[in-house]
N, C-alpha and C. Protein backbone atom coordinates (compact mmCIF):
# COMPACT_ATOMS: atom_id res chain seq x y z
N UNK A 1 0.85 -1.17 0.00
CA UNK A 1 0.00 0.00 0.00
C UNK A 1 0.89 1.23 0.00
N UNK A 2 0.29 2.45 -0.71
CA UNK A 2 1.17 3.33 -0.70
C UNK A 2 0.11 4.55 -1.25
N UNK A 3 0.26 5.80 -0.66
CA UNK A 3 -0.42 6.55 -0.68
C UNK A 3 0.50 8.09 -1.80
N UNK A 4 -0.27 8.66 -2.55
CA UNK A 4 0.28 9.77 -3.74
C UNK A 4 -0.51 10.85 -3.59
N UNK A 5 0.11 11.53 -3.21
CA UNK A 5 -0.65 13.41 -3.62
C UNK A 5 0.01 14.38 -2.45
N UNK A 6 -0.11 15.11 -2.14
CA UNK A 6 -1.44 15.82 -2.93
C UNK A 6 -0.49 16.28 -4.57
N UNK A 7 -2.13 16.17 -5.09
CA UNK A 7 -1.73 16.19 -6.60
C UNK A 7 -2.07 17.78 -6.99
N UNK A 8 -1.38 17.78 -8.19
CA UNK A 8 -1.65 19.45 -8.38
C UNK A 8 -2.70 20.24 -8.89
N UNK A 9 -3.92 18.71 -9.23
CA UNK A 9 -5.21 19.63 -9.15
C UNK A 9 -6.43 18.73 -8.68
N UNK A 10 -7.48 19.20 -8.11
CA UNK A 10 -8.34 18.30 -7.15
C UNK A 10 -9.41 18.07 -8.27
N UNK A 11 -9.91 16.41 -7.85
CA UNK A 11 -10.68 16.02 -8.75
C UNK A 11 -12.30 16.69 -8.68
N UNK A 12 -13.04 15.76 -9.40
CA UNK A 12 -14.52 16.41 -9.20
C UNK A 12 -14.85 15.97 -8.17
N UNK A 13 -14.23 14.80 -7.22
CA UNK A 13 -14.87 14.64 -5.97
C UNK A 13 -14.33 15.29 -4.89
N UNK A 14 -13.54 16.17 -5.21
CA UNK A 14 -12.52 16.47 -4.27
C UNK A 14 -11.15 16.13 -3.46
N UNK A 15 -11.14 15.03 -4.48
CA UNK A 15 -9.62 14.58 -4.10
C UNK A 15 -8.71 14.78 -4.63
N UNK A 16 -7.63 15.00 -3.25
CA UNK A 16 -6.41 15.21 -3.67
C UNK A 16 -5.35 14.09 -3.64
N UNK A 17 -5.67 12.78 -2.94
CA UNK A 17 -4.47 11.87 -2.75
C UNK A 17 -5.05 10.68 -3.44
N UNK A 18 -4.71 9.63 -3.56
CA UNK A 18 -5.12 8.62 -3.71
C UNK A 18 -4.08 7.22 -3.24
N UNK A 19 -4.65 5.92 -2.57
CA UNK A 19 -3.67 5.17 -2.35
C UNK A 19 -3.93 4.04 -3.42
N UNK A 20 -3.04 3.63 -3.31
CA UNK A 20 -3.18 1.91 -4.33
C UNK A 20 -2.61 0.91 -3.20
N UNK A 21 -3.81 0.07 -3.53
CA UNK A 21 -3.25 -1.32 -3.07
C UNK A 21 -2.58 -2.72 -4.05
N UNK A 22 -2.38 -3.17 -3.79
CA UNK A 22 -1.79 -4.41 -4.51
C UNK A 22 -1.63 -5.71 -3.71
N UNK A 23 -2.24 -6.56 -3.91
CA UNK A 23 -2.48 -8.11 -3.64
C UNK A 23 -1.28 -8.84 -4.64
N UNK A 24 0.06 -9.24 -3.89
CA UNK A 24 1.07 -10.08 -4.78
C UNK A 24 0.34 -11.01 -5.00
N UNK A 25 -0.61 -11.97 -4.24
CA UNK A 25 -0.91 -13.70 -4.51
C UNK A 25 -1.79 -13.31 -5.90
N UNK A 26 -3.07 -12.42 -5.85
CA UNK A 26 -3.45 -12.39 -6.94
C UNK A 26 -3.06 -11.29 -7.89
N UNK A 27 -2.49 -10.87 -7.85
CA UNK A 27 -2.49 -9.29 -8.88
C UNK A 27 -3.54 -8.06 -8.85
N UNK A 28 -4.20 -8.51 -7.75
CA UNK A 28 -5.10 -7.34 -8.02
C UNK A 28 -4.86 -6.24 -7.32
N UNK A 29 -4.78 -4.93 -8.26
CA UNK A 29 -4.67 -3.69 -7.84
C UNK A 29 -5.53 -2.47 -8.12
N UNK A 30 -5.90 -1.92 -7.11
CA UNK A 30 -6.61 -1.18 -6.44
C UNK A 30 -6.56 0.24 -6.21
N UNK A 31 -6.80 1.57 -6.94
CA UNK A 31 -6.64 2.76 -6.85
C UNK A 31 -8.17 3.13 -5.94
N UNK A 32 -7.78 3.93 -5.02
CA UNK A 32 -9.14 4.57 -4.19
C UNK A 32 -8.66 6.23 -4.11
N UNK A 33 -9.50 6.71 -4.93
CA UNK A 33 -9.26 8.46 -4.27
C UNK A 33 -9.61 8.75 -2.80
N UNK A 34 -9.33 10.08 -2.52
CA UNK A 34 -9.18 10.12 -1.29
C UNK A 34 -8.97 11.49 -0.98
N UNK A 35 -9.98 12.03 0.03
CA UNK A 35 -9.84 13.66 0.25
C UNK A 35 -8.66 14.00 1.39
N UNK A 36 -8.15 12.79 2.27
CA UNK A 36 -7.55 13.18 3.16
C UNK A 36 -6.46 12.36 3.54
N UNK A 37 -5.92 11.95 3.55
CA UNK A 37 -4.72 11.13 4.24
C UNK A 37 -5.56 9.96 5.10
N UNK A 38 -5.82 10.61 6.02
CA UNK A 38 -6.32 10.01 7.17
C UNK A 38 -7.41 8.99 6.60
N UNK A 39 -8.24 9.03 5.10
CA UNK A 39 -9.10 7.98 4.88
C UNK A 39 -8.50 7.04 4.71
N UNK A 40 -7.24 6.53 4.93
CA UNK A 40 -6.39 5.60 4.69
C UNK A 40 -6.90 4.01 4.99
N UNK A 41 -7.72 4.32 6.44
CA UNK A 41 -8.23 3.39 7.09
C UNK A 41 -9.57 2.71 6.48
N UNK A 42 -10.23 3.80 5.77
CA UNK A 42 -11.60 3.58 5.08
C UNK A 42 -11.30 2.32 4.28
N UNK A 43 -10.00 3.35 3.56
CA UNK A 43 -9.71 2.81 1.77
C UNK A 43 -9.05 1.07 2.22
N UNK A 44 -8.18 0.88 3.17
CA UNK A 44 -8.16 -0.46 2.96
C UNK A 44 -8.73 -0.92 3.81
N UNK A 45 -10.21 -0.82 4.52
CA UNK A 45 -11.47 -1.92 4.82
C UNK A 45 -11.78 -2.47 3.63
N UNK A 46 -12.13 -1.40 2.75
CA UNK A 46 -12.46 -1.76 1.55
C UNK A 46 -11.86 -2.54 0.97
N UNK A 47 -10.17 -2.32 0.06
CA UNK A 47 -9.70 -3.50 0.03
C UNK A 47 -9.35 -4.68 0.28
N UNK A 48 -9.59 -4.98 1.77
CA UNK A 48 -9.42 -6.13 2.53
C UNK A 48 -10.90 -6.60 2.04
N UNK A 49 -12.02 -6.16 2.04
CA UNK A 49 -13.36 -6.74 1.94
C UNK A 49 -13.38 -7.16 0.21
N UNK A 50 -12.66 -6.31 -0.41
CA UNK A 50 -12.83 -6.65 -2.26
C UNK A 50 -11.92 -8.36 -2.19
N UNK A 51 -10.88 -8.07 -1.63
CA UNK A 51 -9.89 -9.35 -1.42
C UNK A 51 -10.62 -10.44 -1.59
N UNK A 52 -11.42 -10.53 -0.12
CA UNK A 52 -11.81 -11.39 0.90
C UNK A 52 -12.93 -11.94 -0.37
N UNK A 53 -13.74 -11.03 -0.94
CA UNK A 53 -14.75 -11.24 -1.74
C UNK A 53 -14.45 -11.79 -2.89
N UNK A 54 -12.97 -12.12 -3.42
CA UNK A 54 -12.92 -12.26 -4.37
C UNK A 54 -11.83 -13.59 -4.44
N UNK A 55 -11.26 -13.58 -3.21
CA UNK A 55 -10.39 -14.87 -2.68
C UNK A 55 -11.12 -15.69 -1.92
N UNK A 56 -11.93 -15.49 -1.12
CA UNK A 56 -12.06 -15.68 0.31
C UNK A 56 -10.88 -16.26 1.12
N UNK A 57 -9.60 -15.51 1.49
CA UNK A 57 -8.85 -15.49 1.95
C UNK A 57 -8.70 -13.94 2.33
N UNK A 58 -8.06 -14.27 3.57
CA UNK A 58 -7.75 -13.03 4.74
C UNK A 58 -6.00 -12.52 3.97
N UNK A 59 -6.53 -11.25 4.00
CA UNK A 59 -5.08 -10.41 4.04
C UNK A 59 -3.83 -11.24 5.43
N UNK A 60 -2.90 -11.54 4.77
CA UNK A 60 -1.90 -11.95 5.86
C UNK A 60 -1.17 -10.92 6.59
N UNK A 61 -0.22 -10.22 5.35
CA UNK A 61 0.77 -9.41 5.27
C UNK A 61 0.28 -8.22 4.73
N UNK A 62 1.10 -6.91 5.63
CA UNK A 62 0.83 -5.40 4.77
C UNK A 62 2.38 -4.89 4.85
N UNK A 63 2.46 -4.37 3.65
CA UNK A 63 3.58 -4.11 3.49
C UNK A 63 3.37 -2.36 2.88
N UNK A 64 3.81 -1.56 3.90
CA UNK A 64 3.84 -0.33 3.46
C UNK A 64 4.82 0.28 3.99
N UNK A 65 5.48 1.89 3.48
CA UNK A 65 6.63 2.58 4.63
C UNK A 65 5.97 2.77 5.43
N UNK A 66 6.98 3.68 6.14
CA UNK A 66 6.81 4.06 7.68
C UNK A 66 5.69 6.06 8.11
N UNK A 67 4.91 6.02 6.37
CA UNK A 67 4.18 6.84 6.63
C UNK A 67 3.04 7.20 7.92
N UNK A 68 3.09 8.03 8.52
CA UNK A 68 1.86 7.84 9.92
C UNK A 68 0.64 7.50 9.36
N UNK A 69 0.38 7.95 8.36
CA UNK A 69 -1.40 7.47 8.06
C UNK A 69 -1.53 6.05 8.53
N UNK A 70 -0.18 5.30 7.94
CA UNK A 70 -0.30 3.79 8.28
C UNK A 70 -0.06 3.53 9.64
N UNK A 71 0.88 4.39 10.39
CA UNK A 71 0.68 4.20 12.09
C UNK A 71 -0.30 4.59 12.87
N UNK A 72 -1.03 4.36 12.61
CA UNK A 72 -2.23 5.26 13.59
C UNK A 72 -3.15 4.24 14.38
N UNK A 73 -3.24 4.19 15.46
CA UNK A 73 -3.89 3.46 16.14
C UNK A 73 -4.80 2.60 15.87
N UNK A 74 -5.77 3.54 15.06
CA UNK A 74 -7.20 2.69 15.00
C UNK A 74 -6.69 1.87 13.44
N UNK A 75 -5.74 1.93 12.85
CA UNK A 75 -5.34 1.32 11.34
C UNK A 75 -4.77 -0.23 12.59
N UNK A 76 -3.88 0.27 13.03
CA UNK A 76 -3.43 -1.16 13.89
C UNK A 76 -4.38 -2.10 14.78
N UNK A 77 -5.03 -1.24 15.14
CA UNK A 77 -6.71 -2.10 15.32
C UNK A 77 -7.15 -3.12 14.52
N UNK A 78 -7.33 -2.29 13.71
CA UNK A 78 -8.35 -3.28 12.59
C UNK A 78 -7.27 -4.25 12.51
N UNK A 79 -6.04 -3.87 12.10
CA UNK A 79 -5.09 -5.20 11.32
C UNK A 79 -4.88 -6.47 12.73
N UNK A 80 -4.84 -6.04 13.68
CA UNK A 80 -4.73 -6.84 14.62
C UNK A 80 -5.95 -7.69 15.03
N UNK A 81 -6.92 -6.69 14.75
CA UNK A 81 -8.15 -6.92 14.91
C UNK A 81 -8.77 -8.40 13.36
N UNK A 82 -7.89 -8.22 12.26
CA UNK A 82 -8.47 -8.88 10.94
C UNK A 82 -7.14 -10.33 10.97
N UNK A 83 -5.92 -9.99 12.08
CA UNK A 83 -5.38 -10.82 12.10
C UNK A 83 -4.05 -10.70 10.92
N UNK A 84 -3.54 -9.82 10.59
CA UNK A 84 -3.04 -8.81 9.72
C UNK A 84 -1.52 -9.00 10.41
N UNK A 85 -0.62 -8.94 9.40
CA UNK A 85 1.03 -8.63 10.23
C UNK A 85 1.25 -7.81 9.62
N UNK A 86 1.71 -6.24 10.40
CA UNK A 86 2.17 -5.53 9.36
C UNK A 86 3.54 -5.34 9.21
N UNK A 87 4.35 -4.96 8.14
CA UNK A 87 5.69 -5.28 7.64
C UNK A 87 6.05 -4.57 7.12
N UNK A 88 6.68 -3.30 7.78
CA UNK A 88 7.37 -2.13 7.21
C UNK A 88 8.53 -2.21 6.09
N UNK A 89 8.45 -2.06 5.13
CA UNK A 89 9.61 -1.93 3.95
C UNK A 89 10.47 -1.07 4.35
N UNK A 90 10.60 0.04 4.81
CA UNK A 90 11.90 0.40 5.44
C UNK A 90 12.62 -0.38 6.34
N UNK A 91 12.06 -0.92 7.30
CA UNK A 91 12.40 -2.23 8.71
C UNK A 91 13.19 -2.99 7.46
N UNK A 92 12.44 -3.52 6.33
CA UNK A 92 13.08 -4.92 5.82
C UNK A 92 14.02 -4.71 4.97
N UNK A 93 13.99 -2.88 4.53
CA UNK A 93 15.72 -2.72 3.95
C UNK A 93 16.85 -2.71 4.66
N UNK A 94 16.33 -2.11 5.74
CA UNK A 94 17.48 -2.07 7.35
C UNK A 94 18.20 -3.32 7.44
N UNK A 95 17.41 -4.30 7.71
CA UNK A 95 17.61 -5.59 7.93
C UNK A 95 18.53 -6.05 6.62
N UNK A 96 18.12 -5.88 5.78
CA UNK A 96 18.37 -6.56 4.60
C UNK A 96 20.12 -5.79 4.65
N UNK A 97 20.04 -4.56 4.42
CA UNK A 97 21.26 -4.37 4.61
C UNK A 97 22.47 -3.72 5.59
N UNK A 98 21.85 -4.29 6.41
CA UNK A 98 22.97 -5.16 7.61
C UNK A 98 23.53 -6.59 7.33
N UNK A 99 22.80 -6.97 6.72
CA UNK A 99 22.94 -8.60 6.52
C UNK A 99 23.88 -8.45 5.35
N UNK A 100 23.76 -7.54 4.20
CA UNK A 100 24.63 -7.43 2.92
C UNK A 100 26.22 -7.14 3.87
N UNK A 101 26.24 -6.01 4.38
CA UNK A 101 26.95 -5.37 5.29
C UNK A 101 27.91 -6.29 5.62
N UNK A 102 27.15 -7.17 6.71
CA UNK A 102 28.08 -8.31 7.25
C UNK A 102 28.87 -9.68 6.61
N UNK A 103 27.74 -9.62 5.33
CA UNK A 103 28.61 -10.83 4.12
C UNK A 103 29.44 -10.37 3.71
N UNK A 104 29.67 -8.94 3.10
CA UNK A 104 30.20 -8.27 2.65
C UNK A 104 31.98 -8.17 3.74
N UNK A 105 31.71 -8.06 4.52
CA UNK A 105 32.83 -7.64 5.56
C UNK A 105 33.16 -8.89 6.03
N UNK A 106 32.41 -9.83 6.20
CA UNK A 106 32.78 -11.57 6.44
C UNK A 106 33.95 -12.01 5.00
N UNK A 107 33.84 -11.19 3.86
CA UNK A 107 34.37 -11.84 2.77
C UNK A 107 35.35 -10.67 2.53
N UNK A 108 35.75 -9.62 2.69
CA UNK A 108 36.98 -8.45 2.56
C UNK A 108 37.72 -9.25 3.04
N UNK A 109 38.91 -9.33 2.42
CA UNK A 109 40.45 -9.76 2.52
C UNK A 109 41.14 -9.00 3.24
N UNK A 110 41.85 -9.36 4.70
CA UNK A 110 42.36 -8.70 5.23
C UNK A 110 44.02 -8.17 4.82
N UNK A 111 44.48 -6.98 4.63
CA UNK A 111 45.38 -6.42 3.90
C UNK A 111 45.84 -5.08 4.64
């Protein structure tokens, strides 16, 4: 999930942002406009319910940055609440490269 705008001109509904979702298992992706940031929470009930409706399988994994719209209490609700892990992509570059880091320096020739 990942959220875009504000854009440089507002639609006829009044939006300025919009997020997209994306389902890796099936491909399905998902644009929702959006007047505020904060509908963040609206926009993926919804996609979790299009999912669910169309897999009947539960969202496992969310994978978004470390934007606040996505930290916000009542967003970690629901996901905890739907049984949801969420999985910051910044966290898993960190990780990722520390780990390069240390192969990397495990294999330098000492000189």
């Amino acid at each position: 999930m990942d959220i875009k705008g504000p854009m440089d001109m507002m639609s006829i509904g009044r939006h300025l942002y919009f997020m997209i979702s994306v389902d890796d298992y099936s491909g399905l992706k998902v644009a929702y406009p959006m007047q505020r940031k904060s509908d963040a929470l609206k926009c993926y009930r919804g996609f979790a319910e299009q999912a669910w409706n169309q897999t009947c399988k539960k969202i496992k994994y969310l994978i978004c940055d470390d934007a606040k719209e996505f930290l916000s209490s009542a967003l970690n609700a629901c996901l905890s609440t739907h049984g949801t892990a969420e999985s910051s992509i910044n966290t898993a570059m960190k990780k990722m490269r520390s780990m390069l880091k240390c192969c990397w320096t495990a294999q330098k020739p000492m000189g």
